[in-house]
C-alpha atoms as a PDB file:
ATOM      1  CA  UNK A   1     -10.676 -25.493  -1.570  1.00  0.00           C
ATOM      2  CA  UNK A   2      -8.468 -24.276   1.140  1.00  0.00           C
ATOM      3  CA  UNK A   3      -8.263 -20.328   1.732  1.00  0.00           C
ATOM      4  CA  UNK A   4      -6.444 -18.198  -0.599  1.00  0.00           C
ATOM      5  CA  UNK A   5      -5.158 -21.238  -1.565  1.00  0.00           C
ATOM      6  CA  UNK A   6      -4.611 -18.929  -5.070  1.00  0.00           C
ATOM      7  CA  UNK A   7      -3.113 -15.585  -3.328  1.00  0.00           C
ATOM      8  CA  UNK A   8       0.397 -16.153  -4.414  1.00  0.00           C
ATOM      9  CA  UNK A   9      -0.704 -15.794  -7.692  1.00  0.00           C
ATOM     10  CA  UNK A  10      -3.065 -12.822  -7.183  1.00  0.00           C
ATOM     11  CA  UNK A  11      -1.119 -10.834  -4.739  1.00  0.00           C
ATOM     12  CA  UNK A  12       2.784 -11.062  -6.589  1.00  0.00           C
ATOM     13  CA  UNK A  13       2.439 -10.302 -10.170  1.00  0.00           C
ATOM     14  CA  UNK A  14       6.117 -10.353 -11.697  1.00  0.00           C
ATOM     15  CA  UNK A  15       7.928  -7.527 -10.498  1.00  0.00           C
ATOM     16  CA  UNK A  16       7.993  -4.591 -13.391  1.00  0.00           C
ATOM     17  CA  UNK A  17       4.994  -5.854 -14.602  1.00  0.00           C
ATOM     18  CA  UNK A  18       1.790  -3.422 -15.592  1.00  0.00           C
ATOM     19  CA  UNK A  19      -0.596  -3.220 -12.313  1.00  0.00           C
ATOM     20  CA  UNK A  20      -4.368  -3.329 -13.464  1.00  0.00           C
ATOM     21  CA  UNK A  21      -5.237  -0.851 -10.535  1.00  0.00           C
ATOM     22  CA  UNK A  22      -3.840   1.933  -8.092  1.00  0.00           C
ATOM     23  CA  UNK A  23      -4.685   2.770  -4.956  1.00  0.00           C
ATOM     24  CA  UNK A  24      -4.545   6.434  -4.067  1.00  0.00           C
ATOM     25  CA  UNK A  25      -3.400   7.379  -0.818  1.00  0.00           C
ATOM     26  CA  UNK A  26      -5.215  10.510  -0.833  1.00  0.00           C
ATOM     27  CA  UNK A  27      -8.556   9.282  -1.711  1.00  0.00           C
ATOM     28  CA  UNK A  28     -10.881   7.843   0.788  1.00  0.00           C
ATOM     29  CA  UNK A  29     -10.679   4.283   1.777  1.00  0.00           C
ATOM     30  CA  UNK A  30     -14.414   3.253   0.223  1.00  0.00           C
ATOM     31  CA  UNK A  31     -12.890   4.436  -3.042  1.00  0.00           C
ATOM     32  CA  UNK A  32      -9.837   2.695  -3.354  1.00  0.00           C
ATOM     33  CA  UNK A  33      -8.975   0.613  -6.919  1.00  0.00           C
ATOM     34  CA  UNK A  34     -12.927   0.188  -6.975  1.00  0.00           C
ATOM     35  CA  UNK A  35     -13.607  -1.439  -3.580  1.00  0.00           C
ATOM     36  CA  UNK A  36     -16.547  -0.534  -1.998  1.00  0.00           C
ATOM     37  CA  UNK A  37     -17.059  -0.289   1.444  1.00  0.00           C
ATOM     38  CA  UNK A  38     -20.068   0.710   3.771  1.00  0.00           C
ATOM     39  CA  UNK A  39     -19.523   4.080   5.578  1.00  0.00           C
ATOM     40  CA  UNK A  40     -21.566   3.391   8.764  1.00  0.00           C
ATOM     41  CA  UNK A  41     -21.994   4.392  12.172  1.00  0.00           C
ATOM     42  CA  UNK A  42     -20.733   1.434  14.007  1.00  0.00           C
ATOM     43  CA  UNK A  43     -22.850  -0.853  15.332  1.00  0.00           C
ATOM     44  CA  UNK A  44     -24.839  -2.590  12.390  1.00  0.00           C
ATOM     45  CA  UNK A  45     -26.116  -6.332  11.980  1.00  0.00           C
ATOM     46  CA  UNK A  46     -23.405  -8.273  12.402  1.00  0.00           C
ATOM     47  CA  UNK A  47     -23.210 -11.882  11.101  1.00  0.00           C
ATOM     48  CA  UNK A  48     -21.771 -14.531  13.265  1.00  0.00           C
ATOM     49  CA  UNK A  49     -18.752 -15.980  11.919  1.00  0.00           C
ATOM     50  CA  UNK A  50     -18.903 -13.118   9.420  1.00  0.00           C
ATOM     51  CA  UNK A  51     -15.649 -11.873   7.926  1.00  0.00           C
ATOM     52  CA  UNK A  52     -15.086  -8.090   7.134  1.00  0.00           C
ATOM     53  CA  UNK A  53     -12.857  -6.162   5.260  1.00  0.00           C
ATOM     54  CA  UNK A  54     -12.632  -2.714   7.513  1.00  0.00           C
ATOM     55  CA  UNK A  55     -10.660   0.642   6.313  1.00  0.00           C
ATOM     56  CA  UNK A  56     -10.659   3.922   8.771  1.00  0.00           C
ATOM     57  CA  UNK A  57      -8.157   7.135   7.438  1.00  0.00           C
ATOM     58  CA  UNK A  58      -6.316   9.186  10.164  1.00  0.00           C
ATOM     59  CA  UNK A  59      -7.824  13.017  11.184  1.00  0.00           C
ATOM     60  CA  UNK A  60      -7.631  15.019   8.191  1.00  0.00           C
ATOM     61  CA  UNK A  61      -5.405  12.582   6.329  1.00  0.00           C
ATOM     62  CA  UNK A  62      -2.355  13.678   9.031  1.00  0.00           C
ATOM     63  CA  UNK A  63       0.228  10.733   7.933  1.00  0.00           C
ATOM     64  CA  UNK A  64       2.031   8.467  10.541  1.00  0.00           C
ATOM     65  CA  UNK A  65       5.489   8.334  11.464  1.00  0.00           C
ATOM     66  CA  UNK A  66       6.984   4.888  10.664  1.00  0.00           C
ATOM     67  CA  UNK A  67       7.272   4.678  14.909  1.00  0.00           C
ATOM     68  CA  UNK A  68       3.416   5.846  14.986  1.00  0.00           C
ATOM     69  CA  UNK A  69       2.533   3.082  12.598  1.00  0.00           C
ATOM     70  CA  UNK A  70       4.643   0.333  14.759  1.00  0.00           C
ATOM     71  CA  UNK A  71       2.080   1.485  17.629  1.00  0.00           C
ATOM     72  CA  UNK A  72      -0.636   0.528  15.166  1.00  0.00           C
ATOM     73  CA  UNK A  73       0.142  -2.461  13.879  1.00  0.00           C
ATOM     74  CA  UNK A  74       0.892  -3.871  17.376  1.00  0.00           C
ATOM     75  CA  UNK A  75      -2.646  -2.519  17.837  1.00  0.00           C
ATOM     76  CA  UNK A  76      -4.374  -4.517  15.629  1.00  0.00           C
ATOM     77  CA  UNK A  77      -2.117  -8.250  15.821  1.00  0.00           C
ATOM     78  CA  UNK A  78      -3.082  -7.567  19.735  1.00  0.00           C
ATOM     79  CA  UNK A  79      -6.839  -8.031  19.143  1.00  0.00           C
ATOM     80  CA  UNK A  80      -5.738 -11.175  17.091  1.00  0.00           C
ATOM     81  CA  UNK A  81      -3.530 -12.530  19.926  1.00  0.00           C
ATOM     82  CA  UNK A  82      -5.962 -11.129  22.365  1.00  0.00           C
ATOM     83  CA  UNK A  83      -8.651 -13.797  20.834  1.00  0.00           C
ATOM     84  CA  UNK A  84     -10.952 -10.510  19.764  1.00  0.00           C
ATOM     85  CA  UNK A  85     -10.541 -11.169  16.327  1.00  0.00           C
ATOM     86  CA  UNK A  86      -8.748 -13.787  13.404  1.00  0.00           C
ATOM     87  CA  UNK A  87      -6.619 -11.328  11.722  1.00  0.00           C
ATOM     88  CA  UNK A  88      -5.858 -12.144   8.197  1.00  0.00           C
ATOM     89  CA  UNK A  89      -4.485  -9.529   7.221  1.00  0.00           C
ATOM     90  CA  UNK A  90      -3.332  -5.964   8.924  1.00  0.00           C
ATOM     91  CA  UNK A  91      -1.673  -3.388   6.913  1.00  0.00           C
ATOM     92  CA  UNK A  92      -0.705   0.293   8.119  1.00  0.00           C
ATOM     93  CA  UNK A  93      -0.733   2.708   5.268  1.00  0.00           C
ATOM     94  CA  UNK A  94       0.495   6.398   5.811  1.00  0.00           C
ATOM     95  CA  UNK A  95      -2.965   7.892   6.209  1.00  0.00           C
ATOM     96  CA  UNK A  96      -5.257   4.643   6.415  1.00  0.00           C
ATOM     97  CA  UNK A  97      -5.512   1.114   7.730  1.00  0.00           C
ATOM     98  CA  UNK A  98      -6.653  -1.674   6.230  1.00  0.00           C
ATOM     99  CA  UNK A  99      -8.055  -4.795   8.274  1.00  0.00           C
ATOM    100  CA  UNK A 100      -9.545  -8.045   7.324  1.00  0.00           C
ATOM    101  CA  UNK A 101     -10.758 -10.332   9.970  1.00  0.00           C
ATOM    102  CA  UNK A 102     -13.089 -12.581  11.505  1.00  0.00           C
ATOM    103  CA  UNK A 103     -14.802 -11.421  14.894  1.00  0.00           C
ATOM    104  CA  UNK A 104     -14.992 -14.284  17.661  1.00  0.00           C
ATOM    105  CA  UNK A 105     -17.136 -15.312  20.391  1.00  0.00           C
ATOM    106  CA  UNK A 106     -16.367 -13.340  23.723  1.00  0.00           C
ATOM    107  CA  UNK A 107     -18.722 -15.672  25.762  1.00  0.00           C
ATOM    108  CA  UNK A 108     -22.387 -16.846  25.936  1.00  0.00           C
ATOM    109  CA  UNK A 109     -25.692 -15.143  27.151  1.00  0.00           C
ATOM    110  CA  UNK A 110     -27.589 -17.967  28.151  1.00  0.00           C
ATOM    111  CA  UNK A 111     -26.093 -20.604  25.796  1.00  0.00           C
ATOM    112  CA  UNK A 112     -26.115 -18.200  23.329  1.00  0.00           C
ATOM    113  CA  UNK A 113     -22.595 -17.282  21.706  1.00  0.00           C
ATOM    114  CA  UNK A 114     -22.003 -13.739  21.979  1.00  0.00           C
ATOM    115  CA  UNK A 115     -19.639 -12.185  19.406  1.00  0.00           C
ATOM    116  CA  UNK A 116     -17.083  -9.185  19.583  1.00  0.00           C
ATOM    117  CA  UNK A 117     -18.555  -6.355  17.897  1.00  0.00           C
ATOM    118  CA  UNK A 118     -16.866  -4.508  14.928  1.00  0.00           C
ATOM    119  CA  UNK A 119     -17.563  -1.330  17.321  1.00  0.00           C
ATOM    120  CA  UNK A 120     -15.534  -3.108  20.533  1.00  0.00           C
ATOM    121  CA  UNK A 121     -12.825  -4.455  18.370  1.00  0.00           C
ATOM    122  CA  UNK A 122     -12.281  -1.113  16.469  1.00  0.00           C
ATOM    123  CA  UNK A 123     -12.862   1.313  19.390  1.00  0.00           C
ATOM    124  CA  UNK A 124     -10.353  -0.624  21.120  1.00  0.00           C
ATOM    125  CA  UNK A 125      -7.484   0.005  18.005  1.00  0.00           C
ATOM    126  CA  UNK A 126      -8.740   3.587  17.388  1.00  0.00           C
ATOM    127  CA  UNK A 127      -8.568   4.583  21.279  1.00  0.00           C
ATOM    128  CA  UNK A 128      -5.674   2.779  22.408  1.00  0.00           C
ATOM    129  CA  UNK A 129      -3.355   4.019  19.629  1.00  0.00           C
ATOM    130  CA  UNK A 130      -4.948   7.686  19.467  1.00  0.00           C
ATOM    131  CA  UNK A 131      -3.865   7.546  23.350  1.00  0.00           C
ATOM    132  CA  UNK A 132      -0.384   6.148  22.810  1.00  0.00           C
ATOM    133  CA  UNK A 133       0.151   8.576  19.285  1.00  0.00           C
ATOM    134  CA  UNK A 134      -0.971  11.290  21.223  1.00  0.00           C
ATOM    135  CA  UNK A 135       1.793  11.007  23.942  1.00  0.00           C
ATOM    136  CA  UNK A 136       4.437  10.389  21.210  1.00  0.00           C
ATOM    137  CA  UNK A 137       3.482  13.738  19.692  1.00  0.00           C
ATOM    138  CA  UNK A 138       2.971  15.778  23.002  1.00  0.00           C
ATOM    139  CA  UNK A 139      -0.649  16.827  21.229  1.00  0.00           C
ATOM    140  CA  UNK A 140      -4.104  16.280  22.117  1.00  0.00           C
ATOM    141  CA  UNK A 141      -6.651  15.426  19.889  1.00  0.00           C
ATOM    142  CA  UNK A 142      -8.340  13.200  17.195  1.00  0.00           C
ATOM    143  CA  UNK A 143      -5.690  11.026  15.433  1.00  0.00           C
ATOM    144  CA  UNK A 144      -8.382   9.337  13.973  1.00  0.00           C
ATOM    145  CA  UNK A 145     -11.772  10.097  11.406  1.00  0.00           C
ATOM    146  CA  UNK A 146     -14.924   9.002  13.649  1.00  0.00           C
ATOM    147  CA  UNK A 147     -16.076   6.801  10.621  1.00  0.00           C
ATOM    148  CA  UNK A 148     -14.986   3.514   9.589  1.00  0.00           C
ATOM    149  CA  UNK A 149     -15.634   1.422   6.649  1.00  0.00           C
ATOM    150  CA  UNK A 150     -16.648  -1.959   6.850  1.00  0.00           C
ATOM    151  CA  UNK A 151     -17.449  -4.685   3.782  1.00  0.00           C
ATOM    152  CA  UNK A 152     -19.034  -7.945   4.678  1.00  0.00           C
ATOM    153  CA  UNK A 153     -16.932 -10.428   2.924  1.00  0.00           C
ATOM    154  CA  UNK A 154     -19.668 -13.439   1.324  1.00  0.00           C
ATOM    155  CA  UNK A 155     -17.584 -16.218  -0.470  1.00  0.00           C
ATOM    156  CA  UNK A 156     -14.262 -17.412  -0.175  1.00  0.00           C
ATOM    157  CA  UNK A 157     -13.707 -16.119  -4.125  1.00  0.00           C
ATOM    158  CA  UNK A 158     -14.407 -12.698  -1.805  1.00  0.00           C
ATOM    159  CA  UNK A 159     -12.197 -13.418   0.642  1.00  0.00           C
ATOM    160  CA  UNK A 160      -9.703 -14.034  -1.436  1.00  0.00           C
ATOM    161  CA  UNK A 161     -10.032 -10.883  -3.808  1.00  0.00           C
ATOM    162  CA  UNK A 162     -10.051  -8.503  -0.768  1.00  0.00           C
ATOM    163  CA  UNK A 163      -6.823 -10.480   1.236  1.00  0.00           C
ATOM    164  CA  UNK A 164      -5.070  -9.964  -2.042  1.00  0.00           C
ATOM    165  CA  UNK A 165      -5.868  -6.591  -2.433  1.00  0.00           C
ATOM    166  CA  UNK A 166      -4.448  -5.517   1.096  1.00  0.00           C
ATOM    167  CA  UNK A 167      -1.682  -6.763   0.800  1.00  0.00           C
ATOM    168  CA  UNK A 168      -0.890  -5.450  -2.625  1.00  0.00           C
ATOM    169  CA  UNK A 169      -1.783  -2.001  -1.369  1.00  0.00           C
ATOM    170  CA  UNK A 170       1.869  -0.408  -0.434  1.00  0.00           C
ATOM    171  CA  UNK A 171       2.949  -1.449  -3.724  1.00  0.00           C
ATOM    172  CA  UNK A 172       0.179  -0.635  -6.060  1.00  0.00           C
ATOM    173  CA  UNK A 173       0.015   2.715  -3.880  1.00  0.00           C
ATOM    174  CA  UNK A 174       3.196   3.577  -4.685  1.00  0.00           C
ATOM    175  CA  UNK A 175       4.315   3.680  -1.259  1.00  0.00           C
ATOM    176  CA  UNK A 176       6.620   0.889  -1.482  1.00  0.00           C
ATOM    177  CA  UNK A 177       8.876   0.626  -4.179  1.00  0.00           C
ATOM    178  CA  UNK A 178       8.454  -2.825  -6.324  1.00  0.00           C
ATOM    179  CA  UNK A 179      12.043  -4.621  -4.703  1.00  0.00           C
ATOM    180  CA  UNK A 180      11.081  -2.606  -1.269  1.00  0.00           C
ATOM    181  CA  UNK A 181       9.705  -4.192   1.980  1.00  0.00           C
ATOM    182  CA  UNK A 182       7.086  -3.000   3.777  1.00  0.00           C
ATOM    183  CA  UNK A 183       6.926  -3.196   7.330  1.00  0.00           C
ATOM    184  CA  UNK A 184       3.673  -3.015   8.305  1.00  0.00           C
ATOM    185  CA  UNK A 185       1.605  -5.464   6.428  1.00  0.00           C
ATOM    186  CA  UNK A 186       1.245  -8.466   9.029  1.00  0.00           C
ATOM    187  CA  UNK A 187      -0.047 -12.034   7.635  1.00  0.00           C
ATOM    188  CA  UNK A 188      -0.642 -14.880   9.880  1.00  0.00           C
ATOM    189  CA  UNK A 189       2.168 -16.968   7.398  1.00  0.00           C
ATOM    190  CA  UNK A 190       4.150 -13.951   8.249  1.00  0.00           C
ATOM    191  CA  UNK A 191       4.278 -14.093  12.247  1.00  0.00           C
ATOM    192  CA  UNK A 192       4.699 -18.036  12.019  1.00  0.00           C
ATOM    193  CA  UNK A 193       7.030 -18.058   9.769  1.00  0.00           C
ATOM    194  CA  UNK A 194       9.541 -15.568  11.173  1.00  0.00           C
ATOM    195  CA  UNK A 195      10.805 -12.757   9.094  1.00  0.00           C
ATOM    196  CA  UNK A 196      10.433 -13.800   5.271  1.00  0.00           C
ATOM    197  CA  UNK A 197      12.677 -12.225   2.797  1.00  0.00           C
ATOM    198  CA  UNK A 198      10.471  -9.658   1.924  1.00  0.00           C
ATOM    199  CA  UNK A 199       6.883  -8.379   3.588  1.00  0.00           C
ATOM    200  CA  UNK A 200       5.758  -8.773  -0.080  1.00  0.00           C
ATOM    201  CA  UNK A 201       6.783 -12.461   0.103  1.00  0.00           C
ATOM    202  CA  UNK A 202       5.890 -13.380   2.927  1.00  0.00           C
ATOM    203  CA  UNK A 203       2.179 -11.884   1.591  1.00  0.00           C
ATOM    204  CA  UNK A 204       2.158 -14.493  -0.768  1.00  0.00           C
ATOM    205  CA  UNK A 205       1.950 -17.596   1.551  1.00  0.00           C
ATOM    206  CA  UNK A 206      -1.297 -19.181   1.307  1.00  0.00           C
ATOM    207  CA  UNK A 207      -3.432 -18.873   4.032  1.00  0.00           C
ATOM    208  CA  UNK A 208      -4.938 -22.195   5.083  1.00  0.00           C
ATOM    209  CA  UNK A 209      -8.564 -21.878   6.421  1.00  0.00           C
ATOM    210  CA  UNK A 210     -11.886 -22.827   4.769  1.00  0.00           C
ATOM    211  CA  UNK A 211     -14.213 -20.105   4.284  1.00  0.00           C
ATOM    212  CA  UNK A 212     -17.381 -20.083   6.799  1.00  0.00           C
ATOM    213  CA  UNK A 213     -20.284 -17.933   5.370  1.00  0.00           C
END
């Protein structure tokens, strides 16, 4: 089975239709609609290969300016582009980020492949938009909560579940009305594509790689 080969299904219920969870904005990212994530000190094991689902809130819950979250999302595709990471999915909430991606190999220690840490692809988001936020505002200062949370995604059933939920978020949220777009949720299908009609359609390609435990 191909990857999310279902998320058109799971991510785009009919539009009006009853939504069997909310996310709260407010509430801290390992509590949203029931996901749980792993509130660590970054680094941990690591899997090669591994996939993660990875949420980190803004200082104090401070919310972004629609041009603050531009300088986020450009963050995080940059780290995809920049061969740190396979993005799946990026999407730039008000007061949180969600991220789902696949770390890859930044070279070898005597033939050995050596992976980008969650710590070296995250410090390099959190520090380079905290620097260019900070400007924007004339401020000094965290823009960001030290912690992140990280979930270790183990089947593609997983992958799948967690894709779908990230993308959902603006609209189960609340933040998004149900016929608005959002613009910052960023797919793969979404970049190659070109602009789709709506974010929320464009969320619903399937993506089209196998899942590698």
């Amino acid at each position: 089975m191909n990857l999310l080969s279902h998320a058109n299904a799971r991510i785009c219920p009919p539009l009006g239709s009853a939504r069997a969870s909310r996310a709260v904005s407010g509430a801290s990212p390992e509590t949203f609609s029931g996901e749980r994530y792993s509130k660590r000190q970054l680094p941990h094991f690591e899997r090669p290969w591994g996939k993660y689902a990875v949420a980190f809130s803004t200082h104090e819950r401070r919310k972004l300016t629609p041009s603050e979250r531009d300088i986020v999302l450009r963050s995080a595709v940059h780290s995809h582009e920049g061969q740190q990471c396979e993005l799946y999915v990026a999407c730039v909430m008000p007061d949180h980020v969600h991220l789902l991606f696949e770390p890859q190999i930044k070279g070898d220690d005597d033939g050995k492949a050596v992976f980008w840490s969650l710590s070296e692809i995250l410090h390099g988001i959190k520090s380079s938009t905290a620097h260019h936020i900070n400007r924007a505002r004339g401020k000094r200062g965290p823009v960001w909560e030290k912690e992140s949370f990280d979930r270790l995604i183990r089947s593609e059933t997983d992958l799948q579940e967690k894709f779908a939920y990230i993308c959902r978020n603006p609209w189960d949220s609340n933040v998004a009305g149900q016929n608005e777009d959002y613009p910052w949720l960023w797919t793969q299908e979404m970049s190659s594509a070109g602009a789709p009609k709506t974010a929320r359609e464009g969320a619903c390609a399937p993506h089209k790689k196998s899942f590698r435990a």
